[in-house]
Protein backbone atom coordinates (compact mmCIF):
# COMPACT_ATOMS: atom_id res chain seq x y z
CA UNK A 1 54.06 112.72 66.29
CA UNK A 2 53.76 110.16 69.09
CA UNK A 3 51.78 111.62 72.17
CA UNK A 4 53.62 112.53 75.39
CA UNK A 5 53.25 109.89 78.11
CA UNK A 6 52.50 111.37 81.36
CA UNK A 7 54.01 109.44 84.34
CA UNK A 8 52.94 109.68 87.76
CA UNK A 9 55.20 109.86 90.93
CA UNK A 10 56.24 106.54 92.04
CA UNK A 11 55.72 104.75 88.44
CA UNK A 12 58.01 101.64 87.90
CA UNK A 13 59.86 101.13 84.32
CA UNK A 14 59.55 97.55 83.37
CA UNK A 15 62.75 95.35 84.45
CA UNK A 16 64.07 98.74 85.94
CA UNK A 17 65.29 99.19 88.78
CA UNK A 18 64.27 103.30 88.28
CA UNK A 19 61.10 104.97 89.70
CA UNK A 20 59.69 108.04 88.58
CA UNK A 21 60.04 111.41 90.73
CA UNK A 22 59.46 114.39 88.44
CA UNK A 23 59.44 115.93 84.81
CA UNK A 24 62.90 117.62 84.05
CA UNK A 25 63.51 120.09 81.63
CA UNK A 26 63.86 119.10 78.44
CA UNK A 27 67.48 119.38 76.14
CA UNK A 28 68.02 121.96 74.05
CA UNK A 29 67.36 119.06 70.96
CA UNK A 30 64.25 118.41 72.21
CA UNK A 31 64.80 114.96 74.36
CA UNK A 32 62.56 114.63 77.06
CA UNK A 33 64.36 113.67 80.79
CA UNK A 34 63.03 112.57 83.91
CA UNK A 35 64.15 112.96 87.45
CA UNK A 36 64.27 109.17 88.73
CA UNK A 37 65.54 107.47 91.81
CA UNK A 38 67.16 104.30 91.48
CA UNK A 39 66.53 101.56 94.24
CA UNK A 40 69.87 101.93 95.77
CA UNK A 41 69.26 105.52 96.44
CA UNK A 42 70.67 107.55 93.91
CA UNK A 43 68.70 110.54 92.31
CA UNK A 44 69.72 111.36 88.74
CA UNK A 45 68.05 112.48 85.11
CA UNK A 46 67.16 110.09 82.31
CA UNK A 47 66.12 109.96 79.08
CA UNK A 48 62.46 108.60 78.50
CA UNK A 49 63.21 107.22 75.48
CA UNK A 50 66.30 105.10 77.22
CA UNK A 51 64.02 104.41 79.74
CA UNK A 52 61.14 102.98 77.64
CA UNK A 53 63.65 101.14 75.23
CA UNK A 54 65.02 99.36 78.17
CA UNK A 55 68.73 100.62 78.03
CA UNK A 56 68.53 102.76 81.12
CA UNK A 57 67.74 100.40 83.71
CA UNK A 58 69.41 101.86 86.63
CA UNK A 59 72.01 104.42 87.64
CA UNK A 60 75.11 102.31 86.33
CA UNK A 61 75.05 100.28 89.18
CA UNK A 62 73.18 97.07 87.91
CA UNK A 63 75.54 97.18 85.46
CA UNK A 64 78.33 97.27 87.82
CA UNK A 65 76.98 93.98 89.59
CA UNK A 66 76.91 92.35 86.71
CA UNK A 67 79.99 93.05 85.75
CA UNK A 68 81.53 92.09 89.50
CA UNK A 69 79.56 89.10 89.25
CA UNK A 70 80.90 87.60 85.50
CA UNK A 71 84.54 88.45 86.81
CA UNK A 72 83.98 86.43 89.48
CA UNK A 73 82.14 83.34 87.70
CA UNK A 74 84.83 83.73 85.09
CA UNK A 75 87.67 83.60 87.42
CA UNK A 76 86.42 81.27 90.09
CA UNK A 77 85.98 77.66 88.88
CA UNK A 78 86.33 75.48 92.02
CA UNK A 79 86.48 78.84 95.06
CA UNK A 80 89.41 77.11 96.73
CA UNK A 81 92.24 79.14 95.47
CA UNK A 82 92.54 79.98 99.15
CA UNK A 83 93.32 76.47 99.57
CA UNK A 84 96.74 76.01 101.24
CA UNK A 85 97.54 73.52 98.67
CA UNK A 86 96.68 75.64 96.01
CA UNK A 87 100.12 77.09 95.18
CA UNK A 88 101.99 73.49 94.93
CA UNK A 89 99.08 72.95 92.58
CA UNK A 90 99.71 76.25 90.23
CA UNK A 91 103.72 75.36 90.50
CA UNK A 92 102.95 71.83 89.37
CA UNK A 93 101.45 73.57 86.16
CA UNK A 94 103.50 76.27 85.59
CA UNK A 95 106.34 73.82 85.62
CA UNK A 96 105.17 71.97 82.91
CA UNK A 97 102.59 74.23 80.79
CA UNK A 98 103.75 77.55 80.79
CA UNK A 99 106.60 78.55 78.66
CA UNK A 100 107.76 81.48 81.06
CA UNK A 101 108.70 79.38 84.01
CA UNK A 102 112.31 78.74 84.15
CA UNK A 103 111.76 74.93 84.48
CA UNK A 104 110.22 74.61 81.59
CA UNK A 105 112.48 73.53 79.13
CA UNK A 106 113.59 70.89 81.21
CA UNK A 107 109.88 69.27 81.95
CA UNK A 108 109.13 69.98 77.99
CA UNK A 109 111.94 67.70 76.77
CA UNK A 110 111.29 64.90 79.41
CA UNK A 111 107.72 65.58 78.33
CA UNK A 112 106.51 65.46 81.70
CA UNK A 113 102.62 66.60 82.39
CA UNK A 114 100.39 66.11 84.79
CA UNK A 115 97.30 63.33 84.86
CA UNK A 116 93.82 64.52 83.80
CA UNK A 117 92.05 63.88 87.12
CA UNK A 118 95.12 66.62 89.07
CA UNK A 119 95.14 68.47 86.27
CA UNK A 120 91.55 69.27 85.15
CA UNK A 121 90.55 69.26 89.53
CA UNK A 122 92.06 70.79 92.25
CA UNK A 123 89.82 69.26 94.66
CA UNK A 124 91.42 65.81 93.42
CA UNK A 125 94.99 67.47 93.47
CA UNK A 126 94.34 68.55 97.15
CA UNK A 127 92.30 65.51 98.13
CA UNK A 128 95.47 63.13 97.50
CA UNK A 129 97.72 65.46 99.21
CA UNK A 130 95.49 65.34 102.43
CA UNK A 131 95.91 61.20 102.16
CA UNK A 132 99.29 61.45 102.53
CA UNK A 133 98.90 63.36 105.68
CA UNK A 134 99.72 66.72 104.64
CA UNK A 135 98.57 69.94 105.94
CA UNK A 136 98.97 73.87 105.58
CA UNK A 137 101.71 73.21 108.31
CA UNK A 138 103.69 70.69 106.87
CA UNK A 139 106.90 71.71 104.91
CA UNK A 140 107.10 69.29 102.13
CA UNK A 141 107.96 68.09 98.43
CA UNK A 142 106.05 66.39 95.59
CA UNK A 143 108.49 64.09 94.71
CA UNK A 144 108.06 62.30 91.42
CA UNK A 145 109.46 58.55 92.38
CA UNK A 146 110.31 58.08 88.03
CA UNK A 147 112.15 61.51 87.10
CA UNK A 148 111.42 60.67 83.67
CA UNK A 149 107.52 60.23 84.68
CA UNK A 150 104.56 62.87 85.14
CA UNK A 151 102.68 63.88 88.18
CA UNK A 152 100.25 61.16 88.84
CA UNK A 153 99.36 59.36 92.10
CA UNK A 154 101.10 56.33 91.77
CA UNK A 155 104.19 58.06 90.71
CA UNK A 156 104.39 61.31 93.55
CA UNK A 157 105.18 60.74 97.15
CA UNK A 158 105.06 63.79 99.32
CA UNK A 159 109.09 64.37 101.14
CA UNK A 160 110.31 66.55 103.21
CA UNK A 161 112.22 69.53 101.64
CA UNK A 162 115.63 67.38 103.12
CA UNK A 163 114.71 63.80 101.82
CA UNK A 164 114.02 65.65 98.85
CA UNK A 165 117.10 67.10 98.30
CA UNK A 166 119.00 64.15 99.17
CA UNK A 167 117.29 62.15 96.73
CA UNK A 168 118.38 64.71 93.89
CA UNK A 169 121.85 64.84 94.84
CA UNK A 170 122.24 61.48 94.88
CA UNK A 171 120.51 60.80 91.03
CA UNK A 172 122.68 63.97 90.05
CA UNK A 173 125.73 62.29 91.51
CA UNK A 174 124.67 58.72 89.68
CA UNK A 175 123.88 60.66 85.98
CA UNK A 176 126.98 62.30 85.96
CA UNK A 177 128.98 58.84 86.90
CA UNK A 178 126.75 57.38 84.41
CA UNK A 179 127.82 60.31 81.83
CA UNK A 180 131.50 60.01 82.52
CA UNK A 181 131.30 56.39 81.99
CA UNK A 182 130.04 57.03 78.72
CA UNK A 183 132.33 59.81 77.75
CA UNK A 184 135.28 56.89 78.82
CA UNK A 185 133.64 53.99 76.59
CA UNK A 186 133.86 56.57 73.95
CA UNK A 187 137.51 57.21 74.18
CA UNK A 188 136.99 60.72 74.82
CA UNK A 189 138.63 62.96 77.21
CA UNK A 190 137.02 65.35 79.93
């Protein structure tokens, strides 16, 4: 039987953030407790032997900062998601990664995606956009010059939301004079 350790007020648990206060009565199965205060202020009981193995290093709320602070690594990965360019960004993708946007059909079969430097950095994404003299205030379009293209420097120009419009009646209008053409070549009837 090991001997009973004997702690004295104010004694410090190794990488703890728990200091001794007083013996506590013991549980009915025999497990020895402690009254500790933790260093953010909270009194509680502990076990000796979680204390001494290391598992008990604080009330729960190291643990808790921990925690906060791997959500926060995990979700963060360049901290501008504040960025007022950071939604056209997040459209871009959903547009042409994710399966549950309604445009996505469309941008799959054209195979359109997005260049590595946009894609893989925001900072690049938002970077270019600043160049062509946007701004949280300005009400513009990423318009992609090649329809049949991806989103790449050289192929984006930023419109307004009229230009923009404009420019897609008018292809509409020219692919479906382009498509009755066809369907007249072919002899067949509409």
């Amino acid at each position: 039987m090991r001997a009973k350790i004997e702690y004295t007020k104010g004694y410090r648990w190794p990488d703890s953030r728990v200091v001794f206060i007083s013996n506590a009565e013991a549980t009915e199965s025999g497990l020895r407790r402690v009254k500790v205060e933790c260093d953010c202020g909270t009194i509680f009981l502990a076990y000796t032997s979680s204390l001494q193995k290391g598992s008990a290093k604080s009330c729960g709320c190291l643990a808790k900062e921990l925690s906060s602070e791997r959500l926060t690594k995990r979700l963060t990965k360049h901290g501008m998601c504040n960025h007022w360019a950071y939604s056209r960004w997040e459209g871009m993708i959903q547009r042409c990664e994710s399966m549950n946007h309604k445009s996505f059909k469309c941008y799959e079969r054209k195979q359109i995606g997005i260049c590595f430097s946009w894609r893989s950095n925001f900072a690049n994404f938002a970077k270019w956009l600043e160049e062509q003299g946007m701004t949280a205030l300005s009400d513009f379009e990423i318009h992609r010059k090649d329809s049949s293209e991806g989103y790449y420097p050289d192929n984006c120009v930023c419109l307004t939301k009229t230009e923009h419009r404009d420019i897609e009646h008018a292809r509409m209008k020219n692919l479906r004079a382009e498509r009755k053409e066809l369907w007249l070549l072919k002899g067949e009837k509409r």
